[in-house]
N, C-alpha and C. Protein backbone atom coordinates (compact mmCIF):
# COMPACT_ATOMS: atom_id res chain seq x y z
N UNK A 1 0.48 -26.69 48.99
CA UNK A 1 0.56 -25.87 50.18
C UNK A 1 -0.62 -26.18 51.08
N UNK A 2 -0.35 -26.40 52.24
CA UNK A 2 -1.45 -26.38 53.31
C UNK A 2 -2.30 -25.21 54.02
N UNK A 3 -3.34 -25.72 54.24
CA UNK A 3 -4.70 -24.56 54.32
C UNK A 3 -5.25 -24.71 55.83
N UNK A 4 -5.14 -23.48 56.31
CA UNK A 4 -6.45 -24.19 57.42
C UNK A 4 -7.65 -24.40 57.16
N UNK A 5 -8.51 -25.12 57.63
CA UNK A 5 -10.21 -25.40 57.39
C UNK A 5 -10.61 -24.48 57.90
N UNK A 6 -10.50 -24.40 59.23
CA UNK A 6 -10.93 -23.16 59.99
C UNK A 6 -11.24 -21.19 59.59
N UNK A 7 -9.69 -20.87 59.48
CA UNK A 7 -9.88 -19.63 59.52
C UNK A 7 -8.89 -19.54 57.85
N UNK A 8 -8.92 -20.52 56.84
CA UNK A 8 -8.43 -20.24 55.48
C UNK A 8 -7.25 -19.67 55.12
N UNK A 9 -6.52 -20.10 56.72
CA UNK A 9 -4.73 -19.16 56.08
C UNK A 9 -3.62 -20.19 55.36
N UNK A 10 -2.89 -19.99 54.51
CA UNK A 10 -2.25 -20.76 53.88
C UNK A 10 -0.51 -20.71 54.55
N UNK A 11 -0.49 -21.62 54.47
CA UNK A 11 0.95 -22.22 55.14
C UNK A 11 2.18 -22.77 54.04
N UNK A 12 3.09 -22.68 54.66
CA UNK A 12 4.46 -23.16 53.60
C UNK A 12 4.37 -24.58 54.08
N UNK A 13 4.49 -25.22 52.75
CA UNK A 13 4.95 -26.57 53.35
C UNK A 13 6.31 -27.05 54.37
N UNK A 14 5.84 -28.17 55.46
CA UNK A 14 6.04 -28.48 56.55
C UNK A 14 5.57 -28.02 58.02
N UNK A 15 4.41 -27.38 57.53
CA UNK A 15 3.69 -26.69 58.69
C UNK A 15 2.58 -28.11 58.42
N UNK A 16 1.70 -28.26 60.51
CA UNK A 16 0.81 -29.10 59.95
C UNK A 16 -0.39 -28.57 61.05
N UNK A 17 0.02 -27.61 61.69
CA UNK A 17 -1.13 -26.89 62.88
C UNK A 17 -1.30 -26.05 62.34
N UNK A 18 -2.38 -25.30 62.40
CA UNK A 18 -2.67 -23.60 62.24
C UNK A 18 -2.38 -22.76 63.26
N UNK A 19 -1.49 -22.26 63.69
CA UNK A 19 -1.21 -21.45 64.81
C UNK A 19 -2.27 -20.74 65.20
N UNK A 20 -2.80 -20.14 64.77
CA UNK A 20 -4.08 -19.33 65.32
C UNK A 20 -5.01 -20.16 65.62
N UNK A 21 -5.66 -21.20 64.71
CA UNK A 21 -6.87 -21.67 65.39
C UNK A 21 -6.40 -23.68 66.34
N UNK A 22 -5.41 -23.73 65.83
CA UNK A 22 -5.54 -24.62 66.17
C UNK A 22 -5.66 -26.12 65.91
N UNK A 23 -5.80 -26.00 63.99
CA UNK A 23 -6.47 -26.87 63.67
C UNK A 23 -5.57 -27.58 62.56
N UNK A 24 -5.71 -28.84 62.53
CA UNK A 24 -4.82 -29.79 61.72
C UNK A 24 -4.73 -29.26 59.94
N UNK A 25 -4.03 -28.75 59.56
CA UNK A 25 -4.11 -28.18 58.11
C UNK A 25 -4.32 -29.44 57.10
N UNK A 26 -5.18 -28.85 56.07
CA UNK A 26 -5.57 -29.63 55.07
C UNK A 26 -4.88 -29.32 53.66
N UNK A 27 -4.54 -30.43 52.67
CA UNK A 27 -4.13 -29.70 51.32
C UNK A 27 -5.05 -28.64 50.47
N UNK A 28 -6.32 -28.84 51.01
CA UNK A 28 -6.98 -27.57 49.81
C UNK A 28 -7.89 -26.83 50.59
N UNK A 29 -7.95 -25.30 49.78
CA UNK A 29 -8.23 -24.30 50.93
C UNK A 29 -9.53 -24.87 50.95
N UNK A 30 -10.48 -24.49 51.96
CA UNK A 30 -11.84 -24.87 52.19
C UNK A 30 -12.66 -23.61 50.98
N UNK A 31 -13.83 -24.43 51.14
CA UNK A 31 -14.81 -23.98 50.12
C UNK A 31 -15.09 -22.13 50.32
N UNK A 32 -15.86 -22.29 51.82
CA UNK A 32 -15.75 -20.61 52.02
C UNK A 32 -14.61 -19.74 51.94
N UNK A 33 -13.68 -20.37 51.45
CA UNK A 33 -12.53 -18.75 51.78
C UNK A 33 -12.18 -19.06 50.46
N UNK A 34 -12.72 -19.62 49.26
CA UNK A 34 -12.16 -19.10 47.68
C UNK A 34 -12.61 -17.97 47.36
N UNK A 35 -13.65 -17.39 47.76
CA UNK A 35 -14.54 -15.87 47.02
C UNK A 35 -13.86 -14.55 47.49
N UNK A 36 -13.00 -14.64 49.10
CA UNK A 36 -12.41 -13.68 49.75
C UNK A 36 -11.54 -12.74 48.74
N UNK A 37 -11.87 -11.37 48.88
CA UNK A 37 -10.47 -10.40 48.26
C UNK A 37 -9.48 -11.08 48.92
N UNK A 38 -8.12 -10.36 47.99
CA UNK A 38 -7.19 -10.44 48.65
C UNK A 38 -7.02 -9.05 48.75
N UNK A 39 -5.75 -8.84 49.72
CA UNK A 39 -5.54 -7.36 49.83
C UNK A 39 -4.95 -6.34 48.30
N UNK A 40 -4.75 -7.22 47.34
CA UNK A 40 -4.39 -6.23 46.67
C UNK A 40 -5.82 -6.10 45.54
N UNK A 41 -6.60 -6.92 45.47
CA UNK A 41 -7.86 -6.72 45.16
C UNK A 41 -8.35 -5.65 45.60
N UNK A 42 -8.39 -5.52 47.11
CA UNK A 42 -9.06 -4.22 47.97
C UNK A 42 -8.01 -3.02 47.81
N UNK A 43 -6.91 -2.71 47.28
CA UNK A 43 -6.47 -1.66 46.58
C UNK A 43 -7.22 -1.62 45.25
N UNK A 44 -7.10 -2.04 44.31
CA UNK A 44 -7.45 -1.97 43.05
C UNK A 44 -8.99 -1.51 42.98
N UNK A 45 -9.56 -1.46 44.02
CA UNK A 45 -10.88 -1.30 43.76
C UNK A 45 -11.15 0.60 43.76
N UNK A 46 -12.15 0.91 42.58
CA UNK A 46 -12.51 2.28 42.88
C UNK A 46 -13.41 3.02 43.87
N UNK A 47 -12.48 3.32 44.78
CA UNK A 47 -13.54 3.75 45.79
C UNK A 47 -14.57 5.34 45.71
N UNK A 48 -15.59 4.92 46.22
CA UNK A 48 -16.47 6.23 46.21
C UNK A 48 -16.61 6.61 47.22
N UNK A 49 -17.13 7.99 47.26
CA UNK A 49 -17.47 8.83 48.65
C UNK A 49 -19.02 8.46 49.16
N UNK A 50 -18.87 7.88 50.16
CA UNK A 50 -20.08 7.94 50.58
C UNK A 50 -20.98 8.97 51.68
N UNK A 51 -20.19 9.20 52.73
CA UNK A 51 -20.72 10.44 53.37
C UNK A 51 -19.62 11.13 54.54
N UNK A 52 -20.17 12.37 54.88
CA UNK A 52 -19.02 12.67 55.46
C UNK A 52 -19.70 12.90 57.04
N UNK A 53 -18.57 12.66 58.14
CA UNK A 53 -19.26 12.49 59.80
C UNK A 53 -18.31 13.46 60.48
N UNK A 54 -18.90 13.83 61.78
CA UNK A 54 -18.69 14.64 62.14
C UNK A 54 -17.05 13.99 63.13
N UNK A 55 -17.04 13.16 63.29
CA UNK A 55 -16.44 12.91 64.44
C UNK A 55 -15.81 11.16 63.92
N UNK A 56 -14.62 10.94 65.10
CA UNK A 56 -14.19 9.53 65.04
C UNK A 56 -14.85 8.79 64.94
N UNK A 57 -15.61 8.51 66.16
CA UNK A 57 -16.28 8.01 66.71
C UNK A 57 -17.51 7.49 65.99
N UNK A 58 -17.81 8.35 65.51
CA UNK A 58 -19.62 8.66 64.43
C UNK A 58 -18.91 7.35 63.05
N UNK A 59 -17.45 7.84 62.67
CA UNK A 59 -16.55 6.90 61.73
C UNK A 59 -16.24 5.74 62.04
N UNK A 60 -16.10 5.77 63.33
CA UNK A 60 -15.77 3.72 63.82
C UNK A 60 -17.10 3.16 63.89
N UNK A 61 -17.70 3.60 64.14
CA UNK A 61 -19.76 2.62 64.33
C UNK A 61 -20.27 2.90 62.87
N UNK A 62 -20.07 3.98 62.00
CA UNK A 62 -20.43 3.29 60.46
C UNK A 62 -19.90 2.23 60.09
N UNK A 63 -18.15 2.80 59.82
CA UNK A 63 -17.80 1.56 59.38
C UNK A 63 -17.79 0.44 59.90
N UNK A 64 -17.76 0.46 61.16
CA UNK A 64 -17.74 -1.27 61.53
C UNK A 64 -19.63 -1.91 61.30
N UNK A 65 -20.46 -0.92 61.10
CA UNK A 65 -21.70 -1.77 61.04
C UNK A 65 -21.65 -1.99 59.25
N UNK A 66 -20.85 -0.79 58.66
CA UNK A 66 -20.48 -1.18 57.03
C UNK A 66 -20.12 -2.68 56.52
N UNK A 67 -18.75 -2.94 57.64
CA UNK A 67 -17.75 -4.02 57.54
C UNK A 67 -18.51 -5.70 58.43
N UNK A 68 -19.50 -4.96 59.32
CA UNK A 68 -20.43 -6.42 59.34
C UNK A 68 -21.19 -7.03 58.66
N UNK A 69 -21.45 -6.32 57.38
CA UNK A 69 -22.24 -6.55 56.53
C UNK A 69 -21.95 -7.24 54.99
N UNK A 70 -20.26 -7.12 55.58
CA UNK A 70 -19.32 -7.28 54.45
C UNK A 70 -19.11 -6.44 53.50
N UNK A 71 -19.31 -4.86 53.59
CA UNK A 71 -18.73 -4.16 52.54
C UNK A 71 -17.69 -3.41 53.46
N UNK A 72 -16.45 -3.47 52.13
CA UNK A 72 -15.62 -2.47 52.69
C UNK A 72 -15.74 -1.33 53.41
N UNK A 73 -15.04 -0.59 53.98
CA UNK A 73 -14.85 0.30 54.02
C UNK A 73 -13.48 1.39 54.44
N UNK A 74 -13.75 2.77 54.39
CA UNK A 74 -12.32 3.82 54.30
C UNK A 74 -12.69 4.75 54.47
N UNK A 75 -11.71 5.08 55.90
CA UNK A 75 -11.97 6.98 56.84
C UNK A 75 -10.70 7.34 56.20
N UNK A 76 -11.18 8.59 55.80
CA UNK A 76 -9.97 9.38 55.30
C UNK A 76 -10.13 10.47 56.16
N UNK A 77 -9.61 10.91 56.65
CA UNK A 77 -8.89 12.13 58.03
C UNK A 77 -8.92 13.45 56.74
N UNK A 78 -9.97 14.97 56.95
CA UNK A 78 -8.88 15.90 56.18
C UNK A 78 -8.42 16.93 56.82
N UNK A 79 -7.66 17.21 56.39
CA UNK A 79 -6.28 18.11 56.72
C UNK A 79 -5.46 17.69 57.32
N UNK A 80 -5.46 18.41 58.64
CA UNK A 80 -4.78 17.49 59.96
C UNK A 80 -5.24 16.99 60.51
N UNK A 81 -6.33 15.85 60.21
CA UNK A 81 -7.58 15.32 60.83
C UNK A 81 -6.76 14.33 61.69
N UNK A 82 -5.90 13.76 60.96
CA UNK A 82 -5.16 12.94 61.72
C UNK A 82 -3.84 12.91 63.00
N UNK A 83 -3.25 13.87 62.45
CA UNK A 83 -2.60 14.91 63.42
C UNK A 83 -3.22 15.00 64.41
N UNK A 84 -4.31 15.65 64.65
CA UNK A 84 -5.23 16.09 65.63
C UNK A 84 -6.07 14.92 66.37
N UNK A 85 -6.00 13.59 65.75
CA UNK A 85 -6.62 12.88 66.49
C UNK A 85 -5.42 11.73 67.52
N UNK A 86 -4.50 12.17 67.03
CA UNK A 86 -3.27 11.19 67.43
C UNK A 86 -3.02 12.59 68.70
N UNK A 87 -2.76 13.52 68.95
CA UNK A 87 -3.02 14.89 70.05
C UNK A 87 -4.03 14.78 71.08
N UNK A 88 -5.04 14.98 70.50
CA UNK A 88 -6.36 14.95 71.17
C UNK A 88 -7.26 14.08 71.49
N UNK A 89 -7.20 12.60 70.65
CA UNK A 89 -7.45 11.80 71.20
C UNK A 89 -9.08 11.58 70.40
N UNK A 90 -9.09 12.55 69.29
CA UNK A 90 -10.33 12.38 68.43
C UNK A 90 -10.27 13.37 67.29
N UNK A 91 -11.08 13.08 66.25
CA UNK A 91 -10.89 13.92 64.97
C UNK A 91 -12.11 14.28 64.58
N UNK A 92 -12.04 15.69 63.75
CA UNK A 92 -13.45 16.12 63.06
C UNK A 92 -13.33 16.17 61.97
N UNK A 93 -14.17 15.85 61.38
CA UNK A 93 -14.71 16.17 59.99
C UNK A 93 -13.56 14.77 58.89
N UNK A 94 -14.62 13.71 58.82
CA UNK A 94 -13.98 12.57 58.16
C UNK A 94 -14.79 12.11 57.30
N UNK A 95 -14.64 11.76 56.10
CA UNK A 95 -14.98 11.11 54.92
C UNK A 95 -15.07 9.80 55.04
N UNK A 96 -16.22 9.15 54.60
CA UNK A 96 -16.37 7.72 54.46
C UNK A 96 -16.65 7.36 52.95
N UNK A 97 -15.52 6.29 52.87
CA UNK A 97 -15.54 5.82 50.82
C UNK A 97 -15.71 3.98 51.23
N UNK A 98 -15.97 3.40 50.23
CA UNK A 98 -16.47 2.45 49.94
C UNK A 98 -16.33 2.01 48.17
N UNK A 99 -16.17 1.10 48.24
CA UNK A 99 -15.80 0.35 46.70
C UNK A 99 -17.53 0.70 45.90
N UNK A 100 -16.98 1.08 44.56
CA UNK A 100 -18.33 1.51 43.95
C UNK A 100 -19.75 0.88 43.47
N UNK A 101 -18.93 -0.70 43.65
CA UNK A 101 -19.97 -1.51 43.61
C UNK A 101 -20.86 -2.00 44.57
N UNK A 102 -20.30 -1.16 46.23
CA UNK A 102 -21.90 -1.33 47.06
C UNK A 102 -21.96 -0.14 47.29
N UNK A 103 -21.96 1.16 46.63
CA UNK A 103 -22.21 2.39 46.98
C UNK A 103 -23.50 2.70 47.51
N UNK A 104 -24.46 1.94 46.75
CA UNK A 104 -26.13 1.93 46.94
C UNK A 104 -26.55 0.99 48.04
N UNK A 105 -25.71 -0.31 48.34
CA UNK A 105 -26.08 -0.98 49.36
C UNK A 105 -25.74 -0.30 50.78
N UNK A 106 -24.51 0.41 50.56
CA UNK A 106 -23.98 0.86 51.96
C UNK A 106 -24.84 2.20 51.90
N UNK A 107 -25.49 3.00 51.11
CA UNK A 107 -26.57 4.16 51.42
C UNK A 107 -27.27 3.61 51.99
N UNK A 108 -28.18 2.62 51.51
CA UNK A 108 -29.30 1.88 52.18
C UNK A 108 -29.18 1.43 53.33
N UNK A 109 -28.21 0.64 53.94
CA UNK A 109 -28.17 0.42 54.98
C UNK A 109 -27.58 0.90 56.06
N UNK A 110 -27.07 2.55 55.58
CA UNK A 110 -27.16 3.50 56.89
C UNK A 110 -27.79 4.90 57.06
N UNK A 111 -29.10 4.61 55.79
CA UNK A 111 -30.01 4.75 55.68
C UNK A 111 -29.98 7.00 54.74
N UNK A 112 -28.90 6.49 53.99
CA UNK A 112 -28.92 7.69 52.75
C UNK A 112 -29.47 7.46 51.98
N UNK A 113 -30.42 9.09 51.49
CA UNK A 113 -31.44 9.02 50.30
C UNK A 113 -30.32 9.12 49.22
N UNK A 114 -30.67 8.38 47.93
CA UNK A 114 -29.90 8.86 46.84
C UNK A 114 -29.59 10.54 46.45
N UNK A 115 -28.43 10.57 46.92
CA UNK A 115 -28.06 12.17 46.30
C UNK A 115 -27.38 11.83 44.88
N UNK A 116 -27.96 12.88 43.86
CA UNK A 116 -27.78 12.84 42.39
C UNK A 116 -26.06 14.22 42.82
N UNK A 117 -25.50 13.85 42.27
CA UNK A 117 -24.02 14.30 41.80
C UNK A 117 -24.61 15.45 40.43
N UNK A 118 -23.93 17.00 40.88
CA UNK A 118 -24.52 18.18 39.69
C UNK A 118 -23.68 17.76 38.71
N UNK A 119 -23.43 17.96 37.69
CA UNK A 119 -22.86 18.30 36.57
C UNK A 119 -21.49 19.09 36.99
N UNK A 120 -20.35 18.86 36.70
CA UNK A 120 -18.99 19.14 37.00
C UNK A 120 -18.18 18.87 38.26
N UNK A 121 -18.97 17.93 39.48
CA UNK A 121 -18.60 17.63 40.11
C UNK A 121 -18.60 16.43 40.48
N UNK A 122 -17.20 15.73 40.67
CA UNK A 122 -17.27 14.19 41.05
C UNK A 122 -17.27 13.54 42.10
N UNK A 123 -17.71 12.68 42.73
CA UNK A 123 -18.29 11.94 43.88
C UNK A 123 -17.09 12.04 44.81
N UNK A 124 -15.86 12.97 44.69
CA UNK A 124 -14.67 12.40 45.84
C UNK A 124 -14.44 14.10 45.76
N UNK A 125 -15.16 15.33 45.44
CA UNK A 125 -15.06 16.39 46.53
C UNK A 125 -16.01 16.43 47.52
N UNK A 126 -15.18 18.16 47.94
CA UNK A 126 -16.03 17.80 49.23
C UNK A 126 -17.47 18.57 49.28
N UNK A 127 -17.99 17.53 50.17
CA UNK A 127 -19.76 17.61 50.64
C UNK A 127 -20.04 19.46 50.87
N UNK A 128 -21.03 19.98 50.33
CA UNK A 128 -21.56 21.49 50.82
C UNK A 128 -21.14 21.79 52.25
N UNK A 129 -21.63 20.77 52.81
CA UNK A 129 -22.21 21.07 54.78
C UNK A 129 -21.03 21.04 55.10
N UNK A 130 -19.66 20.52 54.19
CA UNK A 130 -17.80 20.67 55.32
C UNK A 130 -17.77 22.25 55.22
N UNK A 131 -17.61 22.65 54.12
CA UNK A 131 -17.48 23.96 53.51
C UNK A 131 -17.44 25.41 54.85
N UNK A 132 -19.03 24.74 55.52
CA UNK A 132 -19.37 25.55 56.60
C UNK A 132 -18.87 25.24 57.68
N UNK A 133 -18.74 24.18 58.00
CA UNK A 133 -18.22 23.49 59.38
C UNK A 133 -16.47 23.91 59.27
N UNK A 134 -15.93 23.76 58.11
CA UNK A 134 -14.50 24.67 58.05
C UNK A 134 -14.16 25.43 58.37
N UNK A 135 -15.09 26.46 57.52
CA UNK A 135 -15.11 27.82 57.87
C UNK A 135 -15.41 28.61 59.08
N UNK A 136 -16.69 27.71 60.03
CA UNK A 136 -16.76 27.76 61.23
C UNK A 136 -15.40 27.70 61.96
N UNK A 137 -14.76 26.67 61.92
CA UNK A 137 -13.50 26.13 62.89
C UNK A 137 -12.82 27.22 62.52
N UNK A 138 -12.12 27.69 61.17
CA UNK A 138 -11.32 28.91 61.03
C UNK A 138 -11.64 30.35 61.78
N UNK A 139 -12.66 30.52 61.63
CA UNK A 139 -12.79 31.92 62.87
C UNK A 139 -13.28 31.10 64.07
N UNK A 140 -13.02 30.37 64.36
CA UNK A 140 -12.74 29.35 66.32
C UNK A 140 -11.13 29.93 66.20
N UNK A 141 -10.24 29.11 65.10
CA UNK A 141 -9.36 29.29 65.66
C UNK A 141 -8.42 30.68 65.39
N UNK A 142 -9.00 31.51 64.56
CA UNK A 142 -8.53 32.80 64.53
C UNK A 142 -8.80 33.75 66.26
N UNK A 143 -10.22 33.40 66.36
CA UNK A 143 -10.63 34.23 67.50
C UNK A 143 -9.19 33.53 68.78
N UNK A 144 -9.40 32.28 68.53
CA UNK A 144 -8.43 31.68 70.04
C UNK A 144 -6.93 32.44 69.84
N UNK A 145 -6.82 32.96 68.79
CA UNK A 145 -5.81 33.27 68.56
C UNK A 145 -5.18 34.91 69.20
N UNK A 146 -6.94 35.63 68.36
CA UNK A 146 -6.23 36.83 68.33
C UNK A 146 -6.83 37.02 70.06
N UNK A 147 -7.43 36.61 70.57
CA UNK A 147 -8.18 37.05 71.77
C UNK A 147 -6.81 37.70 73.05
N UNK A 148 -5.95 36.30 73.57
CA UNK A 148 -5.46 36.61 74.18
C UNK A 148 -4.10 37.89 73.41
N UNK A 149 -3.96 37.93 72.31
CA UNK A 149 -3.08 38.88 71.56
C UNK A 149 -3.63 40.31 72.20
N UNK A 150 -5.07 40.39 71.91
CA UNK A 150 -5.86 41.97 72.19
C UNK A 150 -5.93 41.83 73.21
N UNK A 151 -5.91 40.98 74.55
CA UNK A 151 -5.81 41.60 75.82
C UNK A 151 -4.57 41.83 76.46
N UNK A 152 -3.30 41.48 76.21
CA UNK A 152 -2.13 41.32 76.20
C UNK A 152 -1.42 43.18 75.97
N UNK A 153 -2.17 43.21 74.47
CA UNK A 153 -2.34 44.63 74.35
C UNK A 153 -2.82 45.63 74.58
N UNK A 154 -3.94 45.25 75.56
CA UNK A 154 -4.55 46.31 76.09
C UNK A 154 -4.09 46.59 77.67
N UNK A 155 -3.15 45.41 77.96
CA UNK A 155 -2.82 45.62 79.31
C UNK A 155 -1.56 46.29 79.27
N UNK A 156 -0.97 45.70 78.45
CA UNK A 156 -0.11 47.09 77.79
C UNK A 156 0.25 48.71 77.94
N UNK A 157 -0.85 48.87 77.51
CA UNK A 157 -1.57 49.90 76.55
C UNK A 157 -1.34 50.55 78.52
N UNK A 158 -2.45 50.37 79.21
CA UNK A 158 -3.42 50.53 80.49
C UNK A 158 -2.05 50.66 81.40
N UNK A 159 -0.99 50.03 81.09
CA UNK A 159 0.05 50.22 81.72
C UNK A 159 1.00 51.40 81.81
N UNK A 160 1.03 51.47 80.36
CA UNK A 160 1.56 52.78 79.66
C UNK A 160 1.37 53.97 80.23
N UNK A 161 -0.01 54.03 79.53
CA UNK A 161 -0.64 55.24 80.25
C UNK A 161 -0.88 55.60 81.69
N UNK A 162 -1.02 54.38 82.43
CA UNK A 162 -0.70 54.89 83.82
C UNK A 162 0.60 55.28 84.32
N UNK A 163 1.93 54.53 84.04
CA UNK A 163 2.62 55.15 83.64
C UNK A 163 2.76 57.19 83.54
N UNK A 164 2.66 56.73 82.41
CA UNK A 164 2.59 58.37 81.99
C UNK A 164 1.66 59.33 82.17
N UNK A 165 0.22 59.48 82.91
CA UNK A 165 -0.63 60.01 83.74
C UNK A 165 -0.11 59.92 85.16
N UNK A 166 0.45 59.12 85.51
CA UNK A 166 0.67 59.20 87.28
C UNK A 166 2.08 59.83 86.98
N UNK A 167 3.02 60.23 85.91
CA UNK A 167 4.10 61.61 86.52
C UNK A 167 4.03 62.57 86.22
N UNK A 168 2.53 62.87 85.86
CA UNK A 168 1.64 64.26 85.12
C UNK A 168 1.27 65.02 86.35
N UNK A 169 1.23 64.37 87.61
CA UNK A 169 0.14 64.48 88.74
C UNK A 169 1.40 65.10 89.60
C-alpha cells in the first residue's frame, strides 16, 4: 500500500498523488508517522480528570495549548452544557480529561499544583468549587423563574382589589 512522505496517509493501491499534500506516494510509510496513535488507540486509553473551567472558551485555549504539546485531550460538557452551548453560543462549567499517562505533564504545563485525591473518591467526580457554582446557577434560575410569576400575581392581586374597593365607594 502506498504512503505519503509528507503528511503519512495511506492509500489503496493505484493511487500515486496524495490528494492533500500533493506529493508523489511512496511504498513505505515514512519514519515519523510509525509512533502516531491511531484513533482507536486514543479510545482505549484511560482518561483522567484534569481540571474543571469555567467557560468554552477557557476549554478551547487549554486544550489546544494541551494538544500543541502533543498530549491529548477531552471537554466533556455537564448536564446540558452542551445543549446550552449549541443555543447560546457558549457553555459553563466543563471538565478537562487527558490520558493518564501525561496527567502530571499536562498539570505542569498549565501550571496545576499536585492535588492528592481523599480516600473514597476517584479522579472522574466532580471538583468541590462545581458543587457551588451549581448551586449558584440553581437559585439564578429559580429566582428568573419565580420573579416574573410574583409580579404577575401581584398585579393580579392590585387589580382585584381595586376592583372590589372602587364598588364599595
Amino acid at each position: 500500500m502506498p504512503f505519503c512522505p509528507r503528511c503519512g496517509a495511506e492509500y489503496r493501491d493505484g493511487f500515486t498523488v496524495c490528494k492533500d499534500c500533493q506529493e508523489a506516494l511512496v511504498d513505505k510509510p515514512p519514519q515519523d508517522h510509525l509512533g502516531q496513535k491511531t484513533d482507536r488507540e486514543y479510545i482505549d486509553w484511560k482518561w483522567s480528570f484534569l481540571t474543571n473551567v469555567r467557560n468554552s472558551q477557557e476549554a478551547d485555549i487549554l486544550v489546544s495549548l494541551l494538544e500543541s504539546e502533543g498530549i491529548p485531550a477531552l471537554k466533556k460538557h455537564k448536564g446540558a452544557g452542551q445543549f446550552m452551548e449549541i443555543y447560546l453560543g457558549t457553555a459553563n462549567d466543563l471538565d478537562l480529561y487527558v490520558p493518564g499517562s501525561y496527567l502530571e505533564t499536562a498539570r505542569s504545563l498549565i501550571g496545576l499544583k499536585q492535588v492528592s485525591i481523599p480516600a473514597g473518591r476517584n479522579d472522574e467526580e466532580e471538583p468541590p468549587t462545581t458543587s457551588f457554582r451549581r448551586e449558584t446557577g440553581r437559585i439564578i434560575i429559580i429566582a428568573l423563574v419565580l420573579v416574573p410569576f410574583l409580579i404577575a400575581l401581584i398585579q393580579s392581586l392590585v387589580s382585584t382589589f381595586s376592583k372590589i374597593f372602587g364598588e364599595l365607594k
